[in-house]
N, C-alpha and C. Protein backbone atom coordinates (compact mmCIF):
# COMPACT_ATOMS: atom_id res chain seq x y z
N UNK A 1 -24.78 -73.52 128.14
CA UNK A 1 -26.17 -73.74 127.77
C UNK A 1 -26.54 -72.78 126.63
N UNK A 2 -27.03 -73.17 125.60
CA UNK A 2 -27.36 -72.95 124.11
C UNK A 2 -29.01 -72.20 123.87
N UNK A 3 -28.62 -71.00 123.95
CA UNK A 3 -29.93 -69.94 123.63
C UNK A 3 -31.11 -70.95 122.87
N UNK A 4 -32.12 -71.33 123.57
CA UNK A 4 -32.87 -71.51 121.50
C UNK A 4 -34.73 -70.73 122.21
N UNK A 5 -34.76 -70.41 120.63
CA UNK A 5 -36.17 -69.62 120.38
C UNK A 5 -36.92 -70.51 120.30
N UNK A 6 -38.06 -70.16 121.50
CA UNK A 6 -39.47 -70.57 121.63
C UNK A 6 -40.01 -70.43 120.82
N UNK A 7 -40.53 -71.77 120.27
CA UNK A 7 -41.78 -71.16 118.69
C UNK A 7 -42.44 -70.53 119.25
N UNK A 8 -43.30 -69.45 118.54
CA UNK A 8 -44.29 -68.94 118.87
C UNK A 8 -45.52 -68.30 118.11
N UNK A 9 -47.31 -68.81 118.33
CA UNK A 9 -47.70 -68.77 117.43
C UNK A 9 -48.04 -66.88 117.08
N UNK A 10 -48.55 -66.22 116.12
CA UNK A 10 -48.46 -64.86 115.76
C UNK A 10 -50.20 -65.02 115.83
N UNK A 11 -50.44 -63.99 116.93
CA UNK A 11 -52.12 -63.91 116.93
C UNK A 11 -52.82 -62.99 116.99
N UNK A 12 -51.69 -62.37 115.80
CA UNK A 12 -52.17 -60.87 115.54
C UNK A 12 -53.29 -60.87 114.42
N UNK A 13 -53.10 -61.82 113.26
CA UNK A 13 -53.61 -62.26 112.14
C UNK A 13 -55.26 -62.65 112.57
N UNK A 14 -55.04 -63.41 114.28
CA UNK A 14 -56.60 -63.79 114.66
C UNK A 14 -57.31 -62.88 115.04
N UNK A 15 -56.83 -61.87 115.87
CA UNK A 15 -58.11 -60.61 115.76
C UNK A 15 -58.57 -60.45 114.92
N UNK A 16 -57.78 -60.21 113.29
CA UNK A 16 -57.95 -59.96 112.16
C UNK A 16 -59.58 -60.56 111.82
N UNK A 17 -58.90 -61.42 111.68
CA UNK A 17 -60.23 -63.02 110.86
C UNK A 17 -61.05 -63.14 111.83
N UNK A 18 -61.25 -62.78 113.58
CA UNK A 18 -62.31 -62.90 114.28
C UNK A 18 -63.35 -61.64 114.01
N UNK A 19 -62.46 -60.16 113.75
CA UNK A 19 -62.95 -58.85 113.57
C UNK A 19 -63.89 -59.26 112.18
N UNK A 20 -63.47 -59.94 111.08
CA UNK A 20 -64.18 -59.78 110.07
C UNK A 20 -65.20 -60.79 109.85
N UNK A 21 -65.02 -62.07 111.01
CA UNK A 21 -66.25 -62.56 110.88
C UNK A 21 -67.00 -61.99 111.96
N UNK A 22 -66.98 -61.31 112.55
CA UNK A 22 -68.16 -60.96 113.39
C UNK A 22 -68.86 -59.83 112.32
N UNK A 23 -67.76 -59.16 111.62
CA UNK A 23 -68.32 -58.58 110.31
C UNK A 23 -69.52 -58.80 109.51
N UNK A 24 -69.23 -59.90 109.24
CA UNK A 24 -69.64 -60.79 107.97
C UNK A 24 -71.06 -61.11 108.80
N UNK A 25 -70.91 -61.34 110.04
CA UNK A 25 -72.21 -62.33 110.60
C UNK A 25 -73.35 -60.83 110.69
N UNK A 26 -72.51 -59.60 111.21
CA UNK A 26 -73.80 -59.07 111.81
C UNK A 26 -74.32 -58.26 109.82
N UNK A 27 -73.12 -58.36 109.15
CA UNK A 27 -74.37 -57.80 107.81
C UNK A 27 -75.14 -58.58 107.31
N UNK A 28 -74.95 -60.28 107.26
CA UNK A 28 -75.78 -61.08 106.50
C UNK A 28 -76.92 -61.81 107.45
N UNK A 29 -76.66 -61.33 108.78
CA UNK A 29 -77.78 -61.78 109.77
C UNK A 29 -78.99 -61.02 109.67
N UNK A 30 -80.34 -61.87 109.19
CA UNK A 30 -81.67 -60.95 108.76
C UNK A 30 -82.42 -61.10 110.32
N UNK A 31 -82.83 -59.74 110.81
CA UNK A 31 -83.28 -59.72 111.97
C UNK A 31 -85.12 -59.77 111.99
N UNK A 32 -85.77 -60.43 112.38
CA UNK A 32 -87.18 -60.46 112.07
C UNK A 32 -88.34 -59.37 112.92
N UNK A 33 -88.52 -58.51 111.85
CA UNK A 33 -89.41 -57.39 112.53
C UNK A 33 -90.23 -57.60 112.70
N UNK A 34 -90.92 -57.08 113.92
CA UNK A 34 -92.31 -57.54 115.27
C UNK A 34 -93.31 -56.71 114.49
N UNK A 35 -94.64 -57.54 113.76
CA UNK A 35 -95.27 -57.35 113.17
C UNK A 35 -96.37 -57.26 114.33
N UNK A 36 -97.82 -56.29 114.05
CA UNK A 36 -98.61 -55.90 115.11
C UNK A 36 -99.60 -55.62 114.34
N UNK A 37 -100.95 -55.40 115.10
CA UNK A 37 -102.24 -55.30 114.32
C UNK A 37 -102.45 -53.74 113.83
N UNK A 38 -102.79 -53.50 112.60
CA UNK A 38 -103.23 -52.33 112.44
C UNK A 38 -104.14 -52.09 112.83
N UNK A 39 -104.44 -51.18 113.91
CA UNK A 39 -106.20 -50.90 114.03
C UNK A 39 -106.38 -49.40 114.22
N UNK A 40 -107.47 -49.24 113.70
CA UNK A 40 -107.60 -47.71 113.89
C UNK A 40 -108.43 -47.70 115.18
N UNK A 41 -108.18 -46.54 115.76
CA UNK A 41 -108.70 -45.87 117.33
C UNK A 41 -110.29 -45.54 116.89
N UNK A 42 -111.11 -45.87 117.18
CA UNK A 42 -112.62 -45.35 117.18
C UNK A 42 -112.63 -44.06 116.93
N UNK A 43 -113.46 -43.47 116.06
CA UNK A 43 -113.84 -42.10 115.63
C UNK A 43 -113.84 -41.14 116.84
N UNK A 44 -113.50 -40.07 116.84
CA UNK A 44 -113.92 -38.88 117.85
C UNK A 44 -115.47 -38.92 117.49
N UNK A 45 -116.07 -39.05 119.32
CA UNK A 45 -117.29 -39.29 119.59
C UNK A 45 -117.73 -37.56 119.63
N UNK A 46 -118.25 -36.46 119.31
CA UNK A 46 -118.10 -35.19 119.77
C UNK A 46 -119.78 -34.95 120.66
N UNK A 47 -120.59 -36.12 120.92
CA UNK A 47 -121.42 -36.36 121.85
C UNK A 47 -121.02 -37.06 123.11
N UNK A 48 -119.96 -37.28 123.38
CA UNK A 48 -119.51 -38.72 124.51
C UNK A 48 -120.55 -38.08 125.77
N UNK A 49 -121.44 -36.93 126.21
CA UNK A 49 -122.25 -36.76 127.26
C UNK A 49 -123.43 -37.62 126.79
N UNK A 50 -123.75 -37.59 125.67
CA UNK A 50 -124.80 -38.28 125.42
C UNK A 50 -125.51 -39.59 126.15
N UNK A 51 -125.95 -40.05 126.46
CA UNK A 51 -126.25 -41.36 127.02
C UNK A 51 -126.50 -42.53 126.29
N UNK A 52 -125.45 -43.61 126.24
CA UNK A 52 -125.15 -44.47 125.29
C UNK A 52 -126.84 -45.75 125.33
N UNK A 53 -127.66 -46.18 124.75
CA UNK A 53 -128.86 -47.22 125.17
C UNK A 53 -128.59 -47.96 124.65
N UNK A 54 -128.64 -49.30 125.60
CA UNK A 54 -128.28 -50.51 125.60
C UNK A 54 -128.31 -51.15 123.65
N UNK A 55 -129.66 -50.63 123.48
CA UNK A 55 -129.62 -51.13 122.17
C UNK A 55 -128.67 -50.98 120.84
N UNK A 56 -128.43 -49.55 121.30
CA UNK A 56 -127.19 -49.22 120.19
C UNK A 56 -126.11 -49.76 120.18
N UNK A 57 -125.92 -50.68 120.91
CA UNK A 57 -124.51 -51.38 121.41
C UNK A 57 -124.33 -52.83 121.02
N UNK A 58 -123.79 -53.61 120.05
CA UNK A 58 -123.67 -55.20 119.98
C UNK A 58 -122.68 -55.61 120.76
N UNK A 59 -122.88 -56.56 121.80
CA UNK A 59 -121.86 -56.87 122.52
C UNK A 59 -121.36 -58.56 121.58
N UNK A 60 -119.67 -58.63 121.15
CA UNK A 60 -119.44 -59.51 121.06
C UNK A 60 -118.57 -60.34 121.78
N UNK A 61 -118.68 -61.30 122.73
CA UNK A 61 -117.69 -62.00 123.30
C UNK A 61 -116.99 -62.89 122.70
N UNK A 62 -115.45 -63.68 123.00
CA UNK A 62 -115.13 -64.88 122.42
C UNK A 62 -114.72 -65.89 123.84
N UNK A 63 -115.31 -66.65 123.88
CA UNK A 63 -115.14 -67.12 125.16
C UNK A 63 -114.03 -68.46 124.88
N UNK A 64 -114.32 -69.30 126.17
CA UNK A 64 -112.46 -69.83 126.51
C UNK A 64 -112.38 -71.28 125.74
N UNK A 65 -113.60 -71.19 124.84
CA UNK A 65 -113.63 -72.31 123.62
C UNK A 65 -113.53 -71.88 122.70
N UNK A 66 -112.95 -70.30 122.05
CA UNK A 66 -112.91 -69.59 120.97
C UNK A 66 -114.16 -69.95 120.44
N UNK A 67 -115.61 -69.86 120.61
CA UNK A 67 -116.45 -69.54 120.24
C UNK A 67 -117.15 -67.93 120.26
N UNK A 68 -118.08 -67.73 119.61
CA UNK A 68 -118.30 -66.23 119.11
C UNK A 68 -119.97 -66.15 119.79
N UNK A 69 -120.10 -65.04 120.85
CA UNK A 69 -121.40 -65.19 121.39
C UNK A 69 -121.52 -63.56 121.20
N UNK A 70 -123.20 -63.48 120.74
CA UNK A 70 -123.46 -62.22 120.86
C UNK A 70 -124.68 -61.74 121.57
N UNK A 71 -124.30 -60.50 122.51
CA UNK A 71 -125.15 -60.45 123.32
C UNK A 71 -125.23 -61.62 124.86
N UNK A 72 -123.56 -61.82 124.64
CA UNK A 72 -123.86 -63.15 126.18
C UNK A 72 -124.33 -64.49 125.88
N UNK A 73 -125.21 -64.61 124.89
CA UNK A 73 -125.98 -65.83 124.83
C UNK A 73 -126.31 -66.47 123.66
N UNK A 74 -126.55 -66.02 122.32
CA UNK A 74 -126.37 -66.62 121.16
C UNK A 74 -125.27 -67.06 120.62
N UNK A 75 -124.75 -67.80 120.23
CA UNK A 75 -123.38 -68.82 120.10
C UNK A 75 -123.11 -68.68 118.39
N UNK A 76 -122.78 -68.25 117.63
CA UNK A 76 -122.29 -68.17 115.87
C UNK A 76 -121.36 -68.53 115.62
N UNK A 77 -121.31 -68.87 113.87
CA UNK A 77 -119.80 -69.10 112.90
C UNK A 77 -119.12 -67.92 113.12
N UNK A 78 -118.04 -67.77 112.66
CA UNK A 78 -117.26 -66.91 112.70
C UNK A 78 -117.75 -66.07 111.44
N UNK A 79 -118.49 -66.80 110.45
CA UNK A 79 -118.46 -66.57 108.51
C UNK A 79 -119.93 -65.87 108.59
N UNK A 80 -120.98 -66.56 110.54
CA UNK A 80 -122.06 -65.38 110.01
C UNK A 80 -121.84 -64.15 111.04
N UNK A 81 -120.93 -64.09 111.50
CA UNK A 81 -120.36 -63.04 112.02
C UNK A 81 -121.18 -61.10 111.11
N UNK A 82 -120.20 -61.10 110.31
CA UNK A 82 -120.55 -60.06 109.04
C UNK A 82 -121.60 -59.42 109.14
N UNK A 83 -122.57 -60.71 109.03
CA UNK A 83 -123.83 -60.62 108.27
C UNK A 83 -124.99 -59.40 109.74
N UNK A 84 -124.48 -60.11 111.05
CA UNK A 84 -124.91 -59.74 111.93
C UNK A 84 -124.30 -58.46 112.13
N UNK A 85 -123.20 -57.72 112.23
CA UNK A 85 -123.00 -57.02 112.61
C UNK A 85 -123.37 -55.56 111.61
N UNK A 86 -123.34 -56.14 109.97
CA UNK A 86 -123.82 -55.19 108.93
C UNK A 86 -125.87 -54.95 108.86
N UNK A 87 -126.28 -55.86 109.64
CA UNK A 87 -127.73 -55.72 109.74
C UNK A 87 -127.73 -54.84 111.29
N UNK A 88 -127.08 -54.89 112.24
CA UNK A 88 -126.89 -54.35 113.31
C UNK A 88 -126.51 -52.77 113.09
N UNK A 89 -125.43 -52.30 112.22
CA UNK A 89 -125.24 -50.56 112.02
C UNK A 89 -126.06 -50.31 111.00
N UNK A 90 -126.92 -51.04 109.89
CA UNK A 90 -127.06 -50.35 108.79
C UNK A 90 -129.00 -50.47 109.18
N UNK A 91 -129.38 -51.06 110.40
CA UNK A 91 -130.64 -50.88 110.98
C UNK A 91 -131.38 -49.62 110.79
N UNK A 92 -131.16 -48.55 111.11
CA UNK A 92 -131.38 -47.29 110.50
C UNK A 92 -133.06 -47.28 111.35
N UNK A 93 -133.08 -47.34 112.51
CA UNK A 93 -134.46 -47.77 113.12
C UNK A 93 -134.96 -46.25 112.91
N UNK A 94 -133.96 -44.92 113.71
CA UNK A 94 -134.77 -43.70 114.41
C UNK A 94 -133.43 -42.87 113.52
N UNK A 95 -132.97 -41.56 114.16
CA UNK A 95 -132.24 -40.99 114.15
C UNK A 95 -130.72 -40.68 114.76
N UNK A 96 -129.73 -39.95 114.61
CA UNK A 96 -129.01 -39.91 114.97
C UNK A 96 -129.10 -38.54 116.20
N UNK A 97 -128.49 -38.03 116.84
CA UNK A 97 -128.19 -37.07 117.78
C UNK A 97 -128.31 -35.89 117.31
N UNK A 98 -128.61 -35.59 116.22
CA UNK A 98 -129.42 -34.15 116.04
C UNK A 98 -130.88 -34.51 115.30
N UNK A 99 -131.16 -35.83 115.59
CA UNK A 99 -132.42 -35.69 114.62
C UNK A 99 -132.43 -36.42 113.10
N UNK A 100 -131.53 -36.04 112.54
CA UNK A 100 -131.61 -36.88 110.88
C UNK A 100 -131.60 -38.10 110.90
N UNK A 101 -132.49 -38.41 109.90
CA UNK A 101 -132.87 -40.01 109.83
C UNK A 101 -131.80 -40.31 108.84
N UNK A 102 -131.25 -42.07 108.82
CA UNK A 102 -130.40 -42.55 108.35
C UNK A 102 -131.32 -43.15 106.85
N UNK A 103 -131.17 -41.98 105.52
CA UNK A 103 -131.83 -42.51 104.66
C UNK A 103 -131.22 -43.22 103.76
N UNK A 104 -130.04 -43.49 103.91
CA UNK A 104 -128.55 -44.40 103.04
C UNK A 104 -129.05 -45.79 103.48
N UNK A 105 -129.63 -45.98 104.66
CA UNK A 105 -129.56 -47.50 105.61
C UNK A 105 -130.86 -48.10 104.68
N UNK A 106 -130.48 -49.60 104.87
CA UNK A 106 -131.03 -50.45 104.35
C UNK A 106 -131.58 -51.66 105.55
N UNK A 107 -131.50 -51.35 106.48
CA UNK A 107 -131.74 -52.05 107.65
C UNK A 107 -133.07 -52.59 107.27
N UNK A 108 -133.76 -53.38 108.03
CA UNK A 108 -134.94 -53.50 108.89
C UNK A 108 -135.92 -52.31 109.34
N UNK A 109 -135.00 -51.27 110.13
CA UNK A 109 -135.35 -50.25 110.88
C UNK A 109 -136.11 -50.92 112.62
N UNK A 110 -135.76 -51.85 112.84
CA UNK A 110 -136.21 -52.70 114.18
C UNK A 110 -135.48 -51.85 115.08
N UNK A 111 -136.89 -51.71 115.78
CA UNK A 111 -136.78 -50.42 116.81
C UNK A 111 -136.03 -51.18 118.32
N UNK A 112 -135.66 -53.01 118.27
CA UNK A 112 -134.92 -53.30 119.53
C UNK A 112 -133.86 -53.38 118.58
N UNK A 113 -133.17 -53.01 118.08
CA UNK A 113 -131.86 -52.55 117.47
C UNK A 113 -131.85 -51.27 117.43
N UNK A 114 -130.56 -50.81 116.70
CA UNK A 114 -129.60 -49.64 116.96
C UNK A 114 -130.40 -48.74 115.84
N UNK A 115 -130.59 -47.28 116.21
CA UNK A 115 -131.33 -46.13 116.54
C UNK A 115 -130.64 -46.08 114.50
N UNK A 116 -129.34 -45.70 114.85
CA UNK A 116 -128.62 -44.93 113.44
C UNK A 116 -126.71 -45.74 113.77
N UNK A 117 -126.56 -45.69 112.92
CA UNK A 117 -125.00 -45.85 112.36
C UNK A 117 -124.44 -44.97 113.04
N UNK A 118 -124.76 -43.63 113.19
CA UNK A 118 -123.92 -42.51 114.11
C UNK A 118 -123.82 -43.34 115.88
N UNK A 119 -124.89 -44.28 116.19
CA UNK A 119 -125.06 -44.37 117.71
C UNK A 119 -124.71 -45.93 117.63
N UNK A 120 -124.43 -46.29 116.48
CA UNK A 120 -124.03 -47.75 116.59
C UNK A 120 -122.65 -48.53 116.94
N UNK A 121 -122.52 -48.81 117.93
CA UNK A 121 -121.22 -49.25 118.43
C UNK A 121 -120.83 -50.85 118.78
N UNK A 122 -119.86 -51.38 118.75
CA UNK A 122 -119.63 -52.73 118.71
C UNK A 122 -118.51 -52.58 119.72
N UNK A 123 -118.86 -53.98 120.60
CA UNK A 123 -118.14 -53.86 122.20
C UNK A 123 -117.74 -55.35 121.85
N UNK A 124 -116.32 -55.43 121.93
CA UNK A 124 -115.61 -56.95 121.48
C UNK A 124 -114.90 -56.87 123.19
N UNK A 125 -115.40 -58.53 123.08
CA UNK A 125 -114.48 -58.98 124.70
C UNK A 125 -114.09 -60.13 124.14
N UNK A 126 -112.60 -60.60 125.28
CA UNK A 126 -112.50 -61.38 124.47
C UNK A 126 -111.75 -62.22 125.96
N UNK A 127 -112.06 -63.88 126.14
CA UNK A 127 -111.62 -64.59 127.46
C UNK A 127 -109.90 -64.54 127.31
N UNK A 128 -109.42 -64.59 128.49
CA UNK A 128 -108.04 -64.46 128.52
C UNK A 128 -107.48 -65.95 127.96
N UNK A 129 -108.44 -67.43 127.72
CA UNK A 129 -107.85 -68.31 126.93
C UNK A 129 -108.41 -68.60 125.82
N UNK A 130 -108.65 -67.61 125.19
CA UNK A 130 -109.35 -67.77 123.53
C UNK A 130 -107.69 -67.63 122.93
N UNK A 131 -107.65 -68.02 121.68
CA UNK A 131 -106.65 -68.07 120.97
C UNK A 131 -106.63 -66.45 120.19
N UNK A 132 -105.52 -66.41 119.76
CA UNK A 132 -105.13 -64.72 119.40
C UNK A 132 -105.35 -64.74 117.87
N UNK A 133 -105.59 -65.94 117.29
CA UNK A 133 -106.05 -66.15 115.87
C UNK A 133 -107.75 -65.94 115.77
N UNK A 134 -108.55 -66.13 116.88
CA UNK A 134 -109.75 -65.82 117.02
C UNK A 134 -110.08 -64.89 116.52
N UNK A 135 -109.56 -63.85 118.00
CA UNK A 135 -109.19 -62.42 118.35
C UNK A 135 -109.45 -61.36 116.59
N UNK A 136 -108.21 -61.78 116.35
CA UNK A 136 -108.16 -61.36 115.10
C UNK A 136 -108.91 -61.18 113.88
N UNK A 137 -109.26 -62.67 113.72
CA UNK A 137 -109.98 -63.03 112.39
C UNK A 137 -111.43 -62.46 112.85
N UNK A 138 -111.98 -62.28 114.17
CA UNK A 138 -112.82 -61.49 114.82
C UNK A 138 -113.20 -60.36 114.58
N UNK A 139 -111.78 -59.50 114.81
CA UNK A 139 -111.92 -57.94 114.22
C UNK A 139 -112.12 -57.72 112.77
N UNK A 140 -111.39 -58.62 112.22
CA UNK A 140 -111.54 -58.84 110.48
C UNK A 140 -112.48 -58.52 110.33
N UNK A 141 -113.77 -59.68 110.70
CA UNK A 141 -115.12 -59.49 110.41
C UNK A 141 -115.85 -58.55 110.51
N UNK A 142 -115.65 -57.70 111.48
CA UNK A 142 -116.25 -56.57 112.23
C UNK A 142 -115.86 -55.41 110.80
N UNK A 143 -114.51 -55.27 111.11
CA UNK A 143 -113.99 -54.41 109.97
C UNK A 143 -114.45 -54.78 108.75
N UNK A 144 -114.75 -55.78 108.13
CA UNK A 144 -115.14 -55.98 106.68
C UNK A 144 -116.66 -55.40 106.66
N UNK A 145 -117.42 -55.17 107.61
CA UNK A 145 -118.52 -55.58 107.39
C UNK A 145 -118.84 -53.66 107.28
N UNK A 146 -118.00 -52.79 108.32
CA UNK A 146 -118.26 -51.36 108.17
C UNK A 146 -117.34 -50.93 107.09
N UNK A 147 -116.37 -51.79 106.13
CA UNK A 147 -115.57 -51.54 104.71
C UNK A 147 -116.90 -52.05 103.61
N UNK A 148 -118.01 -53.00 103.63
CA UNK A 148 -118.81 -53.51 102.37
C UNK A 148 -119.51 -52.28 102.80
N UNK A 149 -119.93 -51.80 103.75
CA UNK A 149 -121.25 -50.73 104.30
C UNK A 149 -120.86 -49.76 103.54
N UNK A 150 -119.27 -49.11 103.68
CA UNK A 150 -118.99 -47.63 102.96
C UNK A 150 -119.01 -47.94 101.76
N UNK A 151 -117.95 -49.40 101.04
CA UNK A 151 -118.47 -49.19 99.60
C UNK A 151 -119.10 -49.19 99.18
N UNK A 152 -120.43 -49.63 99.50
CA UNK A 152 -122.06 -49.74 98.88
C UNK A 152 -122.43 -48.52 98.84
N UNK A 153 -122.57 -47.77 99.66
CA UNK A 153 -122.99 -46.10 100.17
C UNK A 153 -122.00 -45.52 98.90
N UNK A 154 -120.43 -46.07 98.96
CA UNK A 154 -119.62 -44.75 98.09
C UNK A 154 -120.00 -45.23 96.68
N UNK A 155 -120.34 -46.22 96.28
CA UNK A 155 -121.15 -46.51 94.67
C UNK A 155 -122.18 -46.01 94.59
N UNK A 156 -123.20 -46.40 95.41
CA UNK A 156 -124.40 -45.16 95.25
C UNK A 156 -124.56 -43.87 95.10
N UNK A 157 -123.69 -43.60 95.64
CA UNK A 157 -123.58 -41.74 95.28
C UNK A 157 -122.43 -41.57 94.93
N UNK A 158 -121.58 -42.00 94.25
CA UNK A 158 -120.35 -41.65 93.43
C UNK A 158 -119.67 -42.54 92.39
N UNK A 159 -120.39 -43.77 92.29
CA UNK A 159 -120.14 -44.43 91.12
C UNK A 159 -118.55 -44.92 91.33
N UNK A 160 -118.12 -45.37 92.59
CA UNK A 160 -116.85 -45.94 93.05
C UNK A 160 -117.08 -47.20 94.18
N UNK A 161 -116.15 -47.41 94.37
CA UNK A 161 -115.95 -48.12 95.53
C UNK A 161 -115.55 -47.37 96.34
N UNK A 162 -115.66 -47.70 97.89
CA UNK A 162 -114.60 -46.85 98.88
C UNK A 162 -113.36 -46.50 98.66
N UNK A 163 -112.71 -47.73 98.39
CA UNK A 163 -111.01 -47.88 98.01
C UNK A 163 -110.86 -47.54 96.84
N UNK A 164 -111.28 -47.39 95.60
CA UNK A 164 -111.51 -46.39 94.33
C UNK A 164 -111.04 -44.99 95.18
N UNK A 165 -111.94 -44.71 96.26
CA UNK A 165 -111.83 -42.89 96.23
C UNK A 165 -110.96 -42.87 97.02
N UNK A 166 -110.50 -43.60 98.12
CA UNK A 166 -109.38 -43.80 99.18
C UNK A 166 -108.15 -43.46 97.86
N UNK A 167 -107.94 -44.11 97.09
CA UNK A 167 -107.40 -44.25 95.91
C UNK A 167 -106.76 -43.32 95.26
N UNK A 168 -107.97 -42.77 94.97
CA UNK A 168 -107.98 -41.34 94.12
C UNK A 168 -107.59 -40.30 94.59
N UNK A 169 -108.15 -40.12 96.16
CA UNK A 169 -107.25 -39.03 96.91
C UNK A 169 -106.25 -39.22 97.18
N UNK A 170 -105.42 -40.46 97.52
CA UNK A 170 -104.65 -40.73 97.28
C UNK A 170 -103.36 -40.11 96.48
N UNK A 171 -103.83 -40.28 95.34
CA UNK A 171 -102.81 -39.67 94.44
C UNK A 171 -103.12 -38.20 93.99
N UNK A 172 -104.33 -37.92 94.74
CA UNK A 172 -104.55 -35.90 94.63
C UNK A 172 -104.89 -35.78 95.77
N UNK A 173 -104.03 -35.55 96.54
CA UNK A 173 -104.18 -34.97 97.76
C UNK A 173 -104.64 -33.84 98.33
N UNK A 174 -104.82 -32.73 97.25
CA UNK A 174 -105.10 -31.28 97.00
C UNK A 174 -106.63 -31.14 97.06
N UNK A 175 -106.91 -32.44 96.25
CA UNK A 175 -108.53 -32.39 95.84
C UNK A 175 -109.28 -32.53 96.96
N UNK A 176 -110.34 -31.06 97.23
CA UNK A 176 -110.84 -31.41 98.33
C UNK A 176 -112.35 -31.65 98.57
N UNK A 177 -112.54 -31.79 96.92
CA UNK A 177 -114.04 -32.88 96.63
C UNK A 177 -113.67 -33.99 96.93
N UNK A 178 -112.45 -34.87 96.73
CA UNK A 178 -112.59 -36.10 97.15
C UNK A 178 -112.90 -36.08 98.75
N UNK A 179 -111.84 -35.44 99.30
CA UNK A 179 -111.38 -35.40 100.76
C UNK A 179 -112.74 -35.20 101.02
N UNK A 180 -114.10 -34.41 100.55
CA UNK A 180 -115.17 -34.07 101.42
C UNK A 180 -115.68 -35.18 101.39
N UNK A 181 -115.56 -36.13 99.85
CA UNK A 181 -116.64 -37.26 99.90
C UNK A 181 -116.45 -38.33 100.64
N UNK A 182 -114.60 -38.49 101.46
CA UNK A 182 -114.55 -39.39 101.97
C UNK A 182 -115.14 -38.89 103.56
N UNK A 183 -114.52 -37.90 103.67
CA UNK A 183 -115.55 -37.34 105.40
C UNK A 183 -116.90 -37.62 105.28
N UNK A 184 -117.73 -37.56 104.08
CA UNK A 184 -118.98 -37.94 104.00
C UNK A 184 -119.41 -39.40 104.22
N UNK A 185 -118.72 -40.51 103.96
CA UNK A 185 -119.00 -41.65 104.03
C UNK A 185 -118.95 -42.10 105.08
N UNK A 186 -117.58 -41.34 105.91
CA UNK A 186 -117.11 -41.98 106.85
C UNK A 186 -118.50 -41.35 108.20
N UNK A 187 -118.49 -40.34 107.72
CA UNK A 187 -119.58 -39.64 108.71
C UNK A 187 -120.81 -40.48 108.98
N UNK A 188 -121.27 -40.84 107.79
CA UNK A 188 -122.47 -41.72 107.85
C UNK A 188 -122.04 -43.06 108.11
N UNK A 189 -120.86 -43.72 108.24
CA UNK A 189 -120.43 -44.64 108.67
C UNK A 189 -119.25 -44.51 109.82
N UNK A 190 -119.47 -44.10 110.43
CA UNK A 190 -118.49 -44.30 111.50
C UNK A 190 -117.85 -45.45 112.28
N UNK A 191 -116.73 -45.80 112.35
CA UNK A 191 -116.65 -47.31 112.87
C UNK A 191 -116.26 -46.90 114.36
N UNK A 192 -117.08 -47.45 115.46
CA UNK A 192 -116.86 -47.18 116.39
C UNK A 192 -117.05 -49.04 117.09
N UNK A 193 -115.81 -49.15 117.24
CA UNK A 193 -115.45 -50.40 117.91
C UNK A 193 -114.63 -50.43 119.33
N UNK A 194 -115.42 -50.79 120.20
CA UNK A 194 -114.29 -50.76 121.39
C UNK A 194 -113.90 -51.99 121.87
N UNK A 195 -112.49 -52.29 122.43
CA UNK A 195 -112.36 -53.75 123.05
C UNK A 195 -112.48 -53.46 124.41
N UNK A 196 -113.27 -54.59 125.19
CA UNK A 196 -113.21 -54.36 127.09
C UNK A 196 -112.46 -55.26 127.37
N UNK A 197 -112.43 -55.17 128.82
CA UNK A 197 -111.03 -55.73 128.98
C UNK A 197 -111.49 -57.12 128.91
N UNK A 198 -110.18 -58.41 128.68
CA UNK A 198 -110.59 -59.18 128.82
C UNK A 198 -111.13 -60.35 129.90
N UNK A 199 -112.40 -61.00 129.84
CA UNK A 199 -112.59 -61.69 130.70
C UNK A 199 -112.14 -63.26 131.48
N UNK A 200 -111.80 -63.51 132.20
CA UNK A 200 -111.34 -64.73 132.44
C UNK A 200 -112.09 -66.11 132.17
């Protein structure tokens, strides 16, 4: 009986070509980074003993028809959103917590609205089946409306926009006239927004 050699295939070469496409896959595979809301944390309150009155407070809900109610019971666009919440901090009715009157404000001064901008706070709820595009375009509004408030205030007394001096310090970081004028704006504008939890 006559020796004969088993073909046999060589599968040394396939680690090879498996090693370099797993190569190939994990450098040209683009992994998609988890994008999230920027929001800033509410100002340090350095009164929080104070006693918060109902009036200083806009409550906004979005309930489980993504509609926009303020105060529980008035029903709005999303577009007059703004308008309400910039007549709501810039009311300028009384004073703030040591006394100074808000003489930047252009309000009304309607004494069943909010006292001063220092005591003016916005309370967003939001139903656990409102859509998360609501949510959002929600805070937008809120936020645009205490961003038109500072730039109006930072043109009036500095011949900029907000984001002009955001800007400017920006690229002089040293300068600590800018740095005071932005603590100044922000002081007289404070954005104090809180979310409660949401309702069902």
């Amino acid at each position: 009986m006559s020796n004969r050699n088993t073909p046999t295939i060589n599968a040394g070469s396939m680690a090879d070509i498996a090693f370099l496409l797993l190569i190939f896959f994990l450098v040209t595979t683009t992994i998609d980074d988890d994008i999230g809301i920027q929001k800033m944390l509410p100002e340090k309150n350095t009164n929080a003993k104070e006693p918060v009155h109902e009036r200083n407070v806009l409550e906004i809900a979005i309930n489980a028809n993504n509609e926009i109610q303020l105060e529980g019971a008035t029903i709005i666009q999303l577009k007059e959103l703004k308008q309400f919440v910039t007549d709501f901090i810039d009311n300028g009715a009384t004073t703030d917590l040591q006394g100074n009157p808000c003489d930047w404000c252009n309000g009304k001064k309607d004494i069943t609205s909010s006292d001063h901008p220092a005591k003016a706070a916005i309370a967003l709820e939001s139903s656990r089946n409102a859509s998360y595009g609501t949510y959002i375009a929600t805070h937008n509004e809120i936020n645009s409306a205490y961003a038109e408030l500072r730039s109006k205030l930072t043109y009036s007394q500095y011949g900029m926009t907000y984001k002009e001096l955001i800007s400017a310090y920006q690229q002089d970081k040293k300068n600590n006239i800018l740095k005071a004028k932005i603590e100044d704006i922000k002081t007289k504008y404070p954005v104090l927004i809180f979310d409660n939890e949401p309702i069902k």
